[in-house]
C-alpha atoms as a PDB file:
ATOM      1  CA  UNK A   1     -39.533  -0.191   2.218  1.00  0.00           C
ATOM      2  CA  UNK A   2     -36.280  -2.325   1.129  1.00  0.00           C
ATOM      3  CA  UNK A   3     -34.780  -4.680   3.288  1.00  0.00           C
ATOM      4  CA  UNK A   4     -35.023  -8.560   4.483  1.00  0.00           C
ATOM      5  CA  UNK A   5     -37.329  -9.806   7.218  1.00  0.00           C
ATOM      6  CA  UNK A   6     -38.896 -13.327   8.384  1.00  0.00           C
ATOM      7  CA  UNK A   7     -41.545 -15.041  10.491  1.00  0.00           C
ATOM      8  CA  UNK A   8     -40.940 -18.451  11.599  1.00  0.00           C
ATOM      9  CA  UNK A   9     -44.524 -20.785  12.153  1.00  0.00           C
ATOM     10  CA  UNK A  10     -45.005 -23.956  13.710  1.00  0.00           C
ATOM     11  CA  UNK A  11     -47.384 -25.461  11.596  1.00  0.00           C
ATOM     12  CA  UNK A  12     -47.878 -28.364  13.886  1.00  0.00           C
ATOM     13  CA  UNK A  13     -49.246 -26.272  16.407  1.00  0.00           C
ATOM     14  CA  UNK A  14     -50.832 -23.230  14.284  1.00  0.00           C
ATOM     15  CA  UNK A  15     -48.293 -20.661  16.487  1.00  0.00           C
ATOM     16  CA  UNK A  16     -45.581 -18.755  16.408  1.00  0.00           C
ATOM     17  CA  UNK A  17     -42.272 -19.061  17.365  1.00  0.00           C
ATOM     18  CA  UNK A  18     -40.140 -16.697  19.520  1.00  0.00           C
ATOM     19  CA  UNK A  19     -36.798 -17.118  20.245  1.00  0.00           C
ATOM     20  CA  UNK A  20     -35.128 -18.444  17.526  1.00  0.00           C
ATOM     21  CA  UNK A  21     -31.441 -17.229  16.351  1.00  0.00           C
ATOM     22  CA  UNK A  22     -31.558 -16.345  12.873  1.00  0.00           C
ATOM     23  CA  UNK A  23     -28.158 -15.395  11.079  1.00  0.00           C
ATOM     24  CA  UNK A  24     -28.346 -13.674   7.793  1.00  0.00           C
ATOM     25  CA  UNK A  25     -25.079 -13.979   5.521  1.00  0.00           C
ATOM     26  CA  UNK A  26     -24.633 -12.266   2.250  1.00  0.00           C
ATOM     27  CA  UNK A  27     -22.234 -14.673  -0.638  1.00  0.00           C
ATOM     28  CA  UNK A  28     -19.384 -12.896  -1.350  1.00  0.00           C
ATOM     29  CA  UNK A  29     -16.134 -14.007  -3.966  1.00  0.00           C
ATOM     30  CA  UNK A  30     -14.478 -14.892  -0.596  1.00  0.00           C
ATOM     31  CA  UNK A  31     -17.473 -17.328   0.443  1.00  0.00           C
ATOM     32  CA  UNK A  32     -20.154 -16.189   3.176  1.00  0.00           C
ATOM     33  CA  UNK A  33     -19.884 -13.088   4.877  1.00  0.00           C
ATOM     34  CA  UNK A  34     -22.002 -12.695   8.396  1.00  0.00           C
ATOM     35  CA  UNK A  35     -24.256  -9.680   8.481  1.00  0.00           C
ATOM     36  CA  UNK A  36     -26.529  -9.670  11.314  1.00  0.00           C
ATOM     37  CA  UNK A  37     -27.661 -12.363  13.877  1.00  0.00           C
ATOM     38  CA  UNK A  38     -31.317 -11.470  15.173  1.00  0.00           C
ATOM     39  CA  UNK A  39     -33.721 -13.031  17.466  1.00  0.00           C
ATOM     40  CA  UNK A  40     -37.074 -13.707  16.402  1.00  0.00           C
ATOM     41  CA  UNK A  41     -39.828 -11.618  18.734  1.00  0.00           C
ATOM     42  CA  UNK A  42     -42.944 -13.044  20.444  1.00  0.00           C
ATOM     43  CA  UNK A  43     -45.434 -13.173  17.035  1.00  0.00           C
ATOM     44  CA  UNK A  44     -42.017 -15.304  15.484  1.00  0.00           C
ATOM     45  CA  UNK A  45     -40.838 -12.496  13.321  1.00  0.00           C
ATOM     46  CA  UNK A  46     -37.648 -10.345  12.919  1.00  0.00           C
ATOM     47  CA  UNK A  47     -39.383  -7.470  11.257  1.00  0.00           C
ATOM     48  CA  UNK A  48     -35.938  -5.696   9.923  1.00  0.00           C
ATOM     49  CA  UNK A  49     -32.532  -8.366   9.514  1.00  0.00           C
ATOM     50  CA  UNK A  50     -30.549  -6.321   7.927  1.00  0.00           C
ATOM     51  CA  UNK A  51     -28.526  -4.118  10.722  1.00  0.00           C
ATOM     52  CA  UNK A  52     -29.588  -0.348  10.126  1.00  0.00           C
ATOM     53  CA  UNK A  53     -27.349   1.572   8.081  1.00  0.00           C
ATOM     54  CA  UNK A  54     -26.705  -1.488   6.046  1.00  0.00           C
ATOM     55  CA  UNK A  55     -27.586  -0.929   2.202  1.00  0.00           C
ATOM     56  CA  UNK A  56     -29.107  -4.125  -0.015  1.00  0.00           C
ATOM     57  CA  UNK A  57     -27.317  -5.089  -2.947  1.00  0.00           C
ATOM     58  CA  UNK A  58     -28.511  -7.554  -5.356  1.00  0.00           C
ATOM     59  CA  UNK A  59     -26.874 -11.074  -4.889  1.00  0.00           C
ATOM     60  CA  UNK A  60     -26.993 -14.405  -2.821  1.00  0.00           C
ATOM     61  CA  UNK A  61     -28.110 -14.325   1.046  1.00  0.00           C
ATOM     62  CA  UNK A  62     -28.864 -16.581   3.054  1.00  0.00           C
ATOM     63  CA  UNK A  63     -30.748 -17.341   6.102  1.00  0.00           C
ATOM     64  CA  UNK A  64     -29.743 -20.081   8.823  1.00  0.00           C
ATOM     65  CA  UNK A  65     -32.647 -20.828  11.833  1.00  0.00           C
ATOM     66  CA  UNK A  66     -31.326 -22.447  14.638  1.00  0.00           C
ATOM     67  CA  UNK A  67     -34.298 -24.447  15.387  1.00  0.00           C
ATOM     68  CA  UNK A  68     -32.600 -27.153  17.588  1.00  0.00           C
ATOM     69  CA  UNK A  69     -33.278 -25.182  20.642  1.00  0.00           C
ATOM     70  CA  UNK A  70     -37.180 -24.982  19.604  1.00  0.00           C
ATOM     71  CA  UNK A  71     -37.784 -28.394  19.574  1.00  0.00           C
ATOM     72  CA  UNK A  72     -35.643 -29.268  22.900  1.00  0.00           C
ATOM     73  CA  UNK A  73     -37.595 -27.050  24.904  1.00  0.00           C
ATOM     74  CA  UNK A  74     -41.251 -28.615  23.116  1.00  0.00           C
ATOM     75  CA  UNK A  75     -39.852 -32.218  23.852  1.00  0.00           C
ATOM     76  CA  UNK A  76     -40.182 -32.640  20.311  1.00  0.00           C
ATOM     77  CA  UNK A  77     -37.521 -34.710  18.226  1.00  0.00           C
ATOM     78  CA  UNK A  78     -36.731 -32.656  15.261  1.00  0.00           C
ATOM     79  CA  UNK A  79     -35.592 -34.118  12.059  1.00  0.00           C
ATOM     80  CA  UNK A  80     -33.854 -30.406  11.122  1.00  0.00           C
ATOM     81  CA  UNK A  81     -31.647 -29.355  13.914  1.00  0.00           C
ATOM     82  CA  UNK A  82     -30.731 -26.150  11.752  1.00  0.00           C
ATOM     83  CA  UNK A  83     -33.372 -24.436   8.682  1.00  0.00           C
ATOM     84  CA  UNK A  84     -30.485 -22.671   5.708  1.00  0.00           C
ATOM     85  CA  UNK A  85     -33.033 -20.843   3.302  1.00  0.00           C
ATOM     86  CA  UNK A  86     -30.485 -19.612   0.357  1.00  0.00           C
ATOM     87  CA  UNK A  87     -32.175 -16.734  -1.931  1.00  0.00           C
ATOM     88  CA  UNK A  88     -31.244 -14.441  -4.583  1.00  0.00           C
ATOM     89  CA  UNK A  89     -31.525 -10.400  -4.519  1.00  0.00           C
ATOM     90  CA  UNK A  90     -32.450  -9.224  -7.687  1.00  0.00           C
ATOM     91  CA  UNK A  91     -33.674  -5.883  -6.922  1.00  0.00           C
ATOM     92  CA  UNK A  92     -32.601  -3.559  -4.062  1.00  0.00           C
ATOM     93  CA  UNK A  93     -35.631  -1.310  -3.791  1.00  0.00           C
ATOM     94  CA  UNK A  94     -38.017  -4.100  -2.831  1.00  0.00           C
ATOM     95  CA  UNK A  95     -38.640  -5.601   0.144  1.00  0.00           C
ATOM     96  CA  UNK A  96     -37.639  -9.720   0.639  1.00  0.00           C
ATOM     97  CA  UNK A  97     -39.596 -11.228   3.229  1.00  0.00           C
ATOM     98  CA  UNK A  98     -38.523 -14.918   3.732  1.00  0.00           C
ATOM     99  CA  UNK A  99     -40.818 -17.137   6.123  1.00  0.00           C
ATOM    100  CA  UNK A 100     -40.811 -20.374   7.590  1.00  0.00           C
ATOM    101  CA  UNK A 101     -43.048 -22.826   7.970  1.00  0.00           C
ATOM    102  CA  UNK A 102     -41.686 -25.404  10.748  1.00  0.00           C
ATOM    103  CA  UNK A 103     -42.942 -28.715  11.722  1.00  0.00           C
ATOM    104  CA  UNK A 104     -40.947 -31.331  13.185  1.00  0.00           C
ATOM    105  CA  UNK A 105     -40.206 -33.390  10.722  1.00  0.00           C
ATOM    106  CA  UNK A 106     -40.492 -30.872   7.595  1.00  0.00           C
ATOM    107  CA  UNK A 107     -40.379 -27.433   6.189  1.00  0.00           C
ATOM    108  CA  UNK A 108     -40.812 -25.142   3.677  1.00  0.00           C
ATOM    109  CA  UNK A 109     -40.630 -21.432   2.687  1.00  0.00           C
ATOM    110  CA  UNK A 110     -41.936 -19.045  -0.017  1.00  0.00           C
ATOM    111  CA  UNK A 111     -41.085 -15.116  -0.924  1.00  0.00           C
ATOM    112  CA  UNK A 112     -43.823 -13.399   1.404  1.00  0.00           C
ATOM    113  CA  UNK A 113     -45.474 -10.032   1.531  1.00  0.00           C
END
């Protein structure tokens, strides 16, 4: 299966997190074109970004977590209001899955299974 998904952790707390916007934009010669804006479900993943129909092609995406929202609601101050994870498409019949690992005052993120 081709196609872009995500799971967003809070590694402070070993869970999960729903709700989170996540956009995915695709660079284009014009600058950043919006594909899709998803929510992430109860286990913290969007299991499919792209919107269905939509074809991958090899090039620069990139995915921007709006995380502010998270941390309001724990009562947490977080040092990154927004997450933008840039990556490069190289080849359209694999499968990119892009997670998060949150914290409040850090992150990071690694090509998944």
């Amino acid at each position: 299966m081709n196609g872009i998904s995500t799971h967003i952790l809070d590694t402070s707390l070993g869970r999960p997190i729903a709700g989170v916007s996540v956009t995915l934009e695709q660079n284009e010669e014009s600058g950043w074109r919006e594909i899709a804006v998803q929510t992430t479900d109860v286990d913290g993943r969007v299991k499919e970004v792209l919107p269905s129909g939509w074809q991958l092609q090899r090039g620069e995406y990139r995915l921007t977590f709006q995380t502010r929202d998270y941390f309001d609601a724990q009562g947490v101050q977080g040092l990154y209001p927004v997450v933008i994870v840039t990556f490069t498409v190289t080849e359209t019949g694999e499968h990119y899955h892009i997670p998060l690992l949150l914290a409040p005052n850090g992150y990071s993120t690694y090509r998944g299974s």
